[in-house]
Every structure is written in structure tokens, then in C-alpha cells.
N, C-alpha and C. Protein backbone atom coordinates (compact mmCIF):
# COMPACT_ATOMS: atom_id res chain seq x y z
N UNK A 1 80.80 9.11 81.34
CA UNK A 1 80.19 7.97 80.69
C UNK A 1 78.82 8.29 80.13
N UNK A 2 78.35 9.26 80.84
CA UNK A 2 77.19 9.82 79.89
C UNK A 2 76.84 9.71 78.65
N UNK A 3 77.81 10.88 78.51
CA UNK A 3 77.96 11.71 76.97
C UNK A 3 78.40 10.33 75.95
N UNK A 4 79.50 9.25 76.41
CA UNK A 4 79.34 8.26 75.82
C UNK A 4 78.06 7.44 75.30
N UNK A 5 77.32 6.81 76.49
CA UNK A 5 76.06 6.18 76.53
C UNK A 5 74.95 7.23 75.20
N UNK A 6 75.20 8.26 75.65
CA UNK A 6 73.92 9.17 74.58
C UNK A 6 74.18 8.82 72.87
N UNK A 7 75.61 9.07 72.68
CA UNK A 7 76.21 8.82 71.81
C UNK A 7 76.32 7.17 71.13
N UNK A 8 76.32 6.50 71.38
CA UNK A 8 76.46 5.20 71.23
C UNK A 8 74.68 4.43 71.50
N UNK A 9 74.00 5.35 72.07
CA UNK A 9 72.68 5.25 71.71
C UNK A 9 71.99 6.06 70.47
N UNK A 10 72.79 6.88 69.95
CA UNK A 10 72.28 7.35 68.71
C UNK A 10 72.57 6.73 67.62
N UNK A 11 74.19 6.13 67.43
CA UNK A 11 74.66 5.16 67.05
C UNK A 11 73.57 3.96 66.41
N UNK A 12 73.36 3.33 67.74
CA UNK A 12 72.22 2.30 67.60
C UNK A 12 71.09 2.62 66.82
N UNK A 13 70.42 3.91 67.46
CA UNK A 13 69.41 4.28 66.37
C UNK A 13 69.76 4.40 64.54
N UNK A 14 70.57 5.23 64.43
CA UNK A 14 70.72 5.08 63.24
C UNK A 14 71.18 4.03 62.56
N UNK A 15 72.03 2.97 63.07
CA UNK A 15 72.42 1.79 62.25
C UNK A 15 70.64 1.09 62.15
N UNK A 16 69.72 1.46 62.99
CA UNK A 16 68.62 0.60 62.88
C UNK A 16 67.79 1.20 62.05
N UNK A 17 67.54 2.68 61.43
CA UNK A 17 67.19 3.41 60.23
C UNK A 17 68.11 2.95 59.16
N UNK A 18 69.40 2.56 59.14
CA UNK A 18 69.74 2.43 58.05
C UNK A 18 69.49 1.11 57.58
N UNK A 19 69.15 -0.18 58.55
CA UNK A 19 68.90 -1.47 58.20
C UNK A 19 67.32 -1.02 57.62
N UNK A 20 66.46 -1.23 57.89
CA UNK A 20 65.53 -0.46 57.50
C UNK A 20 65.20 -0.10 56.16
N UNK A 21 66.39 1.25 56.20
CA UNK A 21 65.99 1.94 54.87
C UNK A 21 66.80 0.84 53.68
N UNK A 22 67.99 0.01 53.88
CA UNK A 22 68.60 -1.00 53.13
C UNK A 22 67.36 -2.24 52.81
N UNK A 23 66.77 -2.51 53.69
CA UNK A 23 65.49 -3.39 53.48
C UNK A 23 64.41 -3.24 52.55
N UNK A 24 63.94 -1.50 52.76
CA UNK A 24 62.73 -1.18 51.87
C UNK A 24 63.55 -0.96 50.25
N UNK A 25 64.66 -0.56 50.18
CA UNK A 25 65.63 -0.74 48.89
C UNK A 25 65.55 -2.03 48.32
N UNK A 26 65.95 -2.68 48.88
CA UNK A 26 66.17 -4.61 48.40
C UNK A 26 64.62 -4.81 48.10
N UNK A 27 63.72 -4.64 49.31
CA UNK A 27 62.39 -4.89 48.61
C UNK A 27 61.71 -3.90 47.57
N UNK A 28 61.95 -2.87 46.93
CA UNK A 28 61.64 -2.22 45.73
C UNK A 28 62.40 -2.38 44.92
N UNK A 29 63.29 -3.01 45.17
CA UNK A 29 64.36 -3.20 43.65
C UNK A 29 63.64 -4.80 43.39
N UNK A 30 63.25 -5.64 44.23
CA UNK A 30 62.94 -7.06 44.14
C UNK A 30 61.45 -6.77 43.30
N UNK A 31 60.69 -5.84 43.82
CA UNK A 31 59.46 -5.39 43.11
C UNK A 31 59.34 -4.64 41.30
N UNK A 32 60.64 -3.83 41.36
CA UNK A 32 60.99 -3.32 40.33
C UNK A 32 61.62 -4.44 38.81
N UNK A 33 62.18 -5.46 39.74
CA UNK A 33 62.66 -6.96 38.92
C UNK A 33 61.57 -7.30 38.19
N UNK A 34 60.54 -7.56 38.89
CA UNK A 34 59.10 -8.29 38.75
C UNK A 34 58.63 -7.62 37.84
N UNK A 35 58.48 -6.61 37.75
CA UNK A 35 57.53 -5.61 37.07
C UNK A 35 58.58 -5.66 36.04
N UNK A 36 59.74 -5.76 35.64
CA UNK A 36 60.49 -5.41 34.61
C UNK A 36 59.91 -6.67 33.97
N UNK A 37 60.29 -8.07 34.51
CA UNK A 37 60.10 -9.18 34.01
C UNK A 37 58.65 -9.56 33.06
N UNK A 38 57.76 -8.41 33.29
CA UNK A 38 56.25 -9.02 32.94
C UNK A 38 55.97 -7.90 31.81
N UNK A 39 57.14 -6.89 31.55
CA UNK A 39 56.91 -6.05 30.59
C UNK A 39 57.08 -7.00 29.36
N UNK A 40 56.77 -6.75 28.07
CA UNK A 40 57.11 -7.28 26.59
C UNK A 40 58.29 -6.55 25.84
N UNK A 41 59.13 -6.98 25.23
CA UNK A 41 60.38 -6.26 24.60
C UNK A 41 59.68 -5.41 23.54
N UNK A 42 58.27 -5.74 23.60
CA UNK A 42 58.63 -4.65 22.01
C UNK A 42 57.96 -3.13 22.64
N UNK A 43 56.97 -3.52 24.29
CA UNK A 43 57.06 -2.22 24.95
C UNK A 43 58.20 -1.55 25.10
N UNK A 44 58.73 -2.42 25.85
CA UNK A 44 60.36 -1.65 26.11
C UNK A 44 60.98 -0.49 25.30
N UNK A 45 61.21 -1.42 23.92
CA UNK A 45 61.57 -0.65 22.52
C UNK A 45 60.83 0.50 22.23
N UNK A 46 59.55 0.27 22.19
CA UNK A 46 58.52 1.72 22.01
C UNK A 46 58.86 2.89 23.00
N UNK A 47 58.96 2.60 24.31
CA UNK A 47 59.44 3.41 25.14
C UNK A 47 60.42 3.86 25.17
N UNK A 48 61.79 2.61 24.52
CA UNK A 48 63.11 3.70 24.45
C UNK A 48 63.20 4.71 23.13
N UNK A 49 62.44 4.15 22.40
CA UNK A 49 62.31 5.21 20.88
C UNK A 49 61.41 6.26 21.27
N UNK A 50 60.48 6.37 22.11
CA UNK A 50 60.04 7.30 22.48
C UNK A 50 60.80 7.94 23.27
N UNK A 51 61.66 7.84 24.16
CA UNK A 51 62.52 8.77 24.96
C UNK A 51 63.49 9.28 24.10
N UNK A 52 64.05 8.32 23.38
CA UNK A 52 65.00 9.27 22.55
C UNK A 52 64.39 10.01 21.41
N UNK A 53 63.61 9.95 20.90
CA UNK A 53 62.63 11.17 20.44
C UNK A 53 62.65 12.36 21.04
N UNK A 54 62.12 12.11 22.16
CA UNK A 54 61.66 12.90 23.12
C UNK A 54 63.07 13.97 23.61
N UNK A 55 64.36 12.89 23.86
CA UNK A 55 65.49 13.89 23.83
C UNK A 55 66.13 14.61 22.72
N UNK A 56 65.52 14.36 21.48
CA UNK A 56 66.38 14.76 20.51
C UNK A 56 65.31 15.98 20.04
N UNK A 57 63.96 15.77 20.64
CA UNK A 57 63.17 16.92 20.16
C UNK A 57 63.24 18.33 21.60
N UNK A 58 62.68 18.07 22.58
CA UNK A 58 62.97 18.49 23.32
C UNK A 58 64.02 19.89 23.69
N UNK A 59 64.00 20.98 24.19
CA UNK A 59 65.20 21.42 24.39
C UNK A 59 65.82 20.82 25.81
N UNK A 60 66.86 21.45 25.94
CA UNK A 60 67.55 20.83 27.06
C UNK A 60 67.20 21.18 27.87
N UNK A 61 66.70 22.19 28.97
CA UNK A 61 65.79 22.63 30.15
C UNK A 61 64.58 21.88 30.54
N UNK A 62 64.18 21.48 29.28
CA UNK A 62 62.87 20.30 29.47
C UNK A 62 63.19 18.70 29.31
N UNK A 63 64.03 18.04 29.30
CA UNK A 63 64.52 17.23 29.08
C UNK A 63 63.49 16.48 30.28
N UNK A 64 64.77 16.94 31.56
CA UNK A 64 65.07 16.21 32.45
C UNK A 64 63.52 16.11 33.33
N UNK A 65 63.18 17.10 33.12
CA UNK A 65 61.88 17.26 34.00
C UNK A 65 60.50 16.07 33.07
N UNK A 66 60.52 16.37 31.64
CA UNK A 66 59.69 15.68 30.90
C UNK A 66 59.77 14.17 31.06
N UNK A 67 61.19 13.41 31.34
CA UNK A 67 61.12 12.48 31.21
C UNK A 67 60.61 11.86 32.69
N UNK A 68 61.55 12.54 33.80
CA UNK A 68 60.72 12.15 35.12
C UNK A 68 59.26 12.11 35.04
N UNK A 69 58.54 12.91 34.59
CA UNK A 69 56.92 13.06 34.70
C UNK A 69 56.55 11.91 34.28
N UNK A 70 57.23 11.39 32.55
CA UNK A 70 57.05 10.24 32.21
C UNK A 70 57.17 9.29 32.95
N UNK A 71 58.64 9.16 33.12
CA UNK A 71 58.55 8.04 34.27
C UNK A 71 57.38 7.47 35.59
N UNK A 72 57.52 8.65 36.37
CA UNK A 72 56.16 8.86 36.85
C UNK A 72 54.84 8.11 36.67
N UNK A 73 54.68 8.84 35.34
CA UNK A 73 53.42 8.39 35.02
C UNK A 73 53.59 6.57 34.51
N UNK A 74 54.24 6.21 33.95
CA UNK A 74 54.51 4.87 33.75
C UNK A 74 54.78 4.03 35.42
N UNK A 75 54.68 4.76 35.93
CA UNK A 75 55.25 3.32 37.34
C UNK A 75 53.92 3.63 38.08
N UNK A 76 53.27 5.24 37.88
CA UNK A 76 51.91 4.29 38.79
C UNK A 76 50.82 3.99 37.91
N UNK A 77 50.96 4.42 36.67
CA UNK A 77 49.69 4.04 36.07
C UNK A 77 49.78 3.07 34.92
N UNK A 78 50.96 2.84 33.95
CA UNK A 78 50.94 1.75 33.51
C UNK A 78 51.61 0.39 33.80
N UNK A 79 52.03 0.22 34.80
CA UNK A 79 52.73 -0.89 35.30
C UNK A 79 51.86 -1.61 36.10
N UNK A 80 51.05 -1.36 36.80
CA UNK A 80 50.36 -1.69 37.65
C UNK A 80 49.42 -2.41 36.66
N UNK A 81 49.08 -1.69 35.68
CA UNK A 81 47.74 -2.26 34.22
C UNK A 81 48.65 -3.31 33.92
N UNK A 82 49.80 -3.39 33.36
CA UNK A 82 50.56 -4.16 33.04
C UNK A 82 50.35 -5.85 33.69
N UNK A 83 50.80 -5.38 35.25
CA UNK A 83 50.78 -6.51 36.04
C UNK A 83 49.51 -7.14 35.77
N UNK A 84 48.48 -6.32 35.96
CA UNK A 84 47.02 -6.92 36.49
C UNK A 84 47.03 -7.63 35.29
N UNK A 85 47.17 -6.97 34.14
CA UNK A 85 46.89 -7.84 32.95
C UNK A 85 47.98 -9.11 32.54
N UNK A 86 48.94 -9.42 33.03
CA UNK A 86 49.68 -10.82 33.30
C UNK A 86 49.01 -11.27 33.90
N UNK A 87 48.54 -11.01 35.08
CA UNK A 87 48.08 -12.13 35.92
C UNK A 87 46.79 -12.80 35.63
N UNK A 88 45.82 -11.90 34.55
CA UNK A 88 44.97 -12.36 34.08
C UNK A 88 45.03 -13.69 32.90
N UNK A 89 46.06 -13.70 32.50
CA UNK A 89 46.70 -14.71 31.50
C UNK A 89 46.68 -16.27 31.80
């Protein structure tokens, strides 16, 4: 009954990391909503014409890496400007 008990206590642990990690998901996707919601469509547009620029100029080795950086750089440094400046409205 041991080897059971150890087992079925690890069990427990991990279903309680995975509630958890399902929680901080739901709450960054609920955060990610928000922040989508307070962008303007014609940012949006600028940004998707800029990515596809960006893929059609680009070679393919740099693609994937260029656009993450972008990304990147847009979620901590202009989204946040974004927000502050809605809320100033």
C-alpha cells in the first residue's frame, strides 16, 4: 500500500500544477482579450502589412526568429503604451 499511497500522492500533486497552470492560461488569454480589445483596426492592419512585408522580404531562416522578436517587442513595450493611453481617454 505504500508504493500505492506515493503514487496517488504524486497524482494529486500534479493534477494541482495542472489546475494552476490551466488558471494562469485562462487568466492571460482573459488579459490578452483586453489588450486586443483597446488596440485600433487600422493598428492592427499596419502590423499585418508589416508582417507580411516582412515575410515576403525576409529569407526564410530569418523569418521565424524576426517576427518573434517583433512580437516580443510589441507585448512588452507597445501594448502596455497602448493600454495606459486608453485609459487616459
Amino acid at each position: 500500500m505504500g508504493r500505492i499511497s506515493s503514487l496517488q500522492t504524486e497524482v494529486d500533486a500534479s493534477a494541482r500544477r495542472l489546475d494552476a497552470a490551466l488558471q494562469a492560461a485562462d487568466a492571460e488569454r482573459r488579459d490578452l482579450k483586453r489588450l486586443a480589445r483597446a488596440l485600433s483596426p487600422k493598428l492592427l492592419i499596419g502590423v499585418g502589412l508589416a508582417g507580411g512585408f516582412l515575410l515576403m522580404v525576409l529569407p526564410r531562416h530569418l523569418r521565424g526568429s524576426t517576427l518573434i522578436g517583433l512580437g516580443k517587442f510589441a507585448l512588452t513595450r507597445l501594448l502596455p503604451l497602448l493600454a495606459a493611453q486608453e485609459s487616459d481617454e
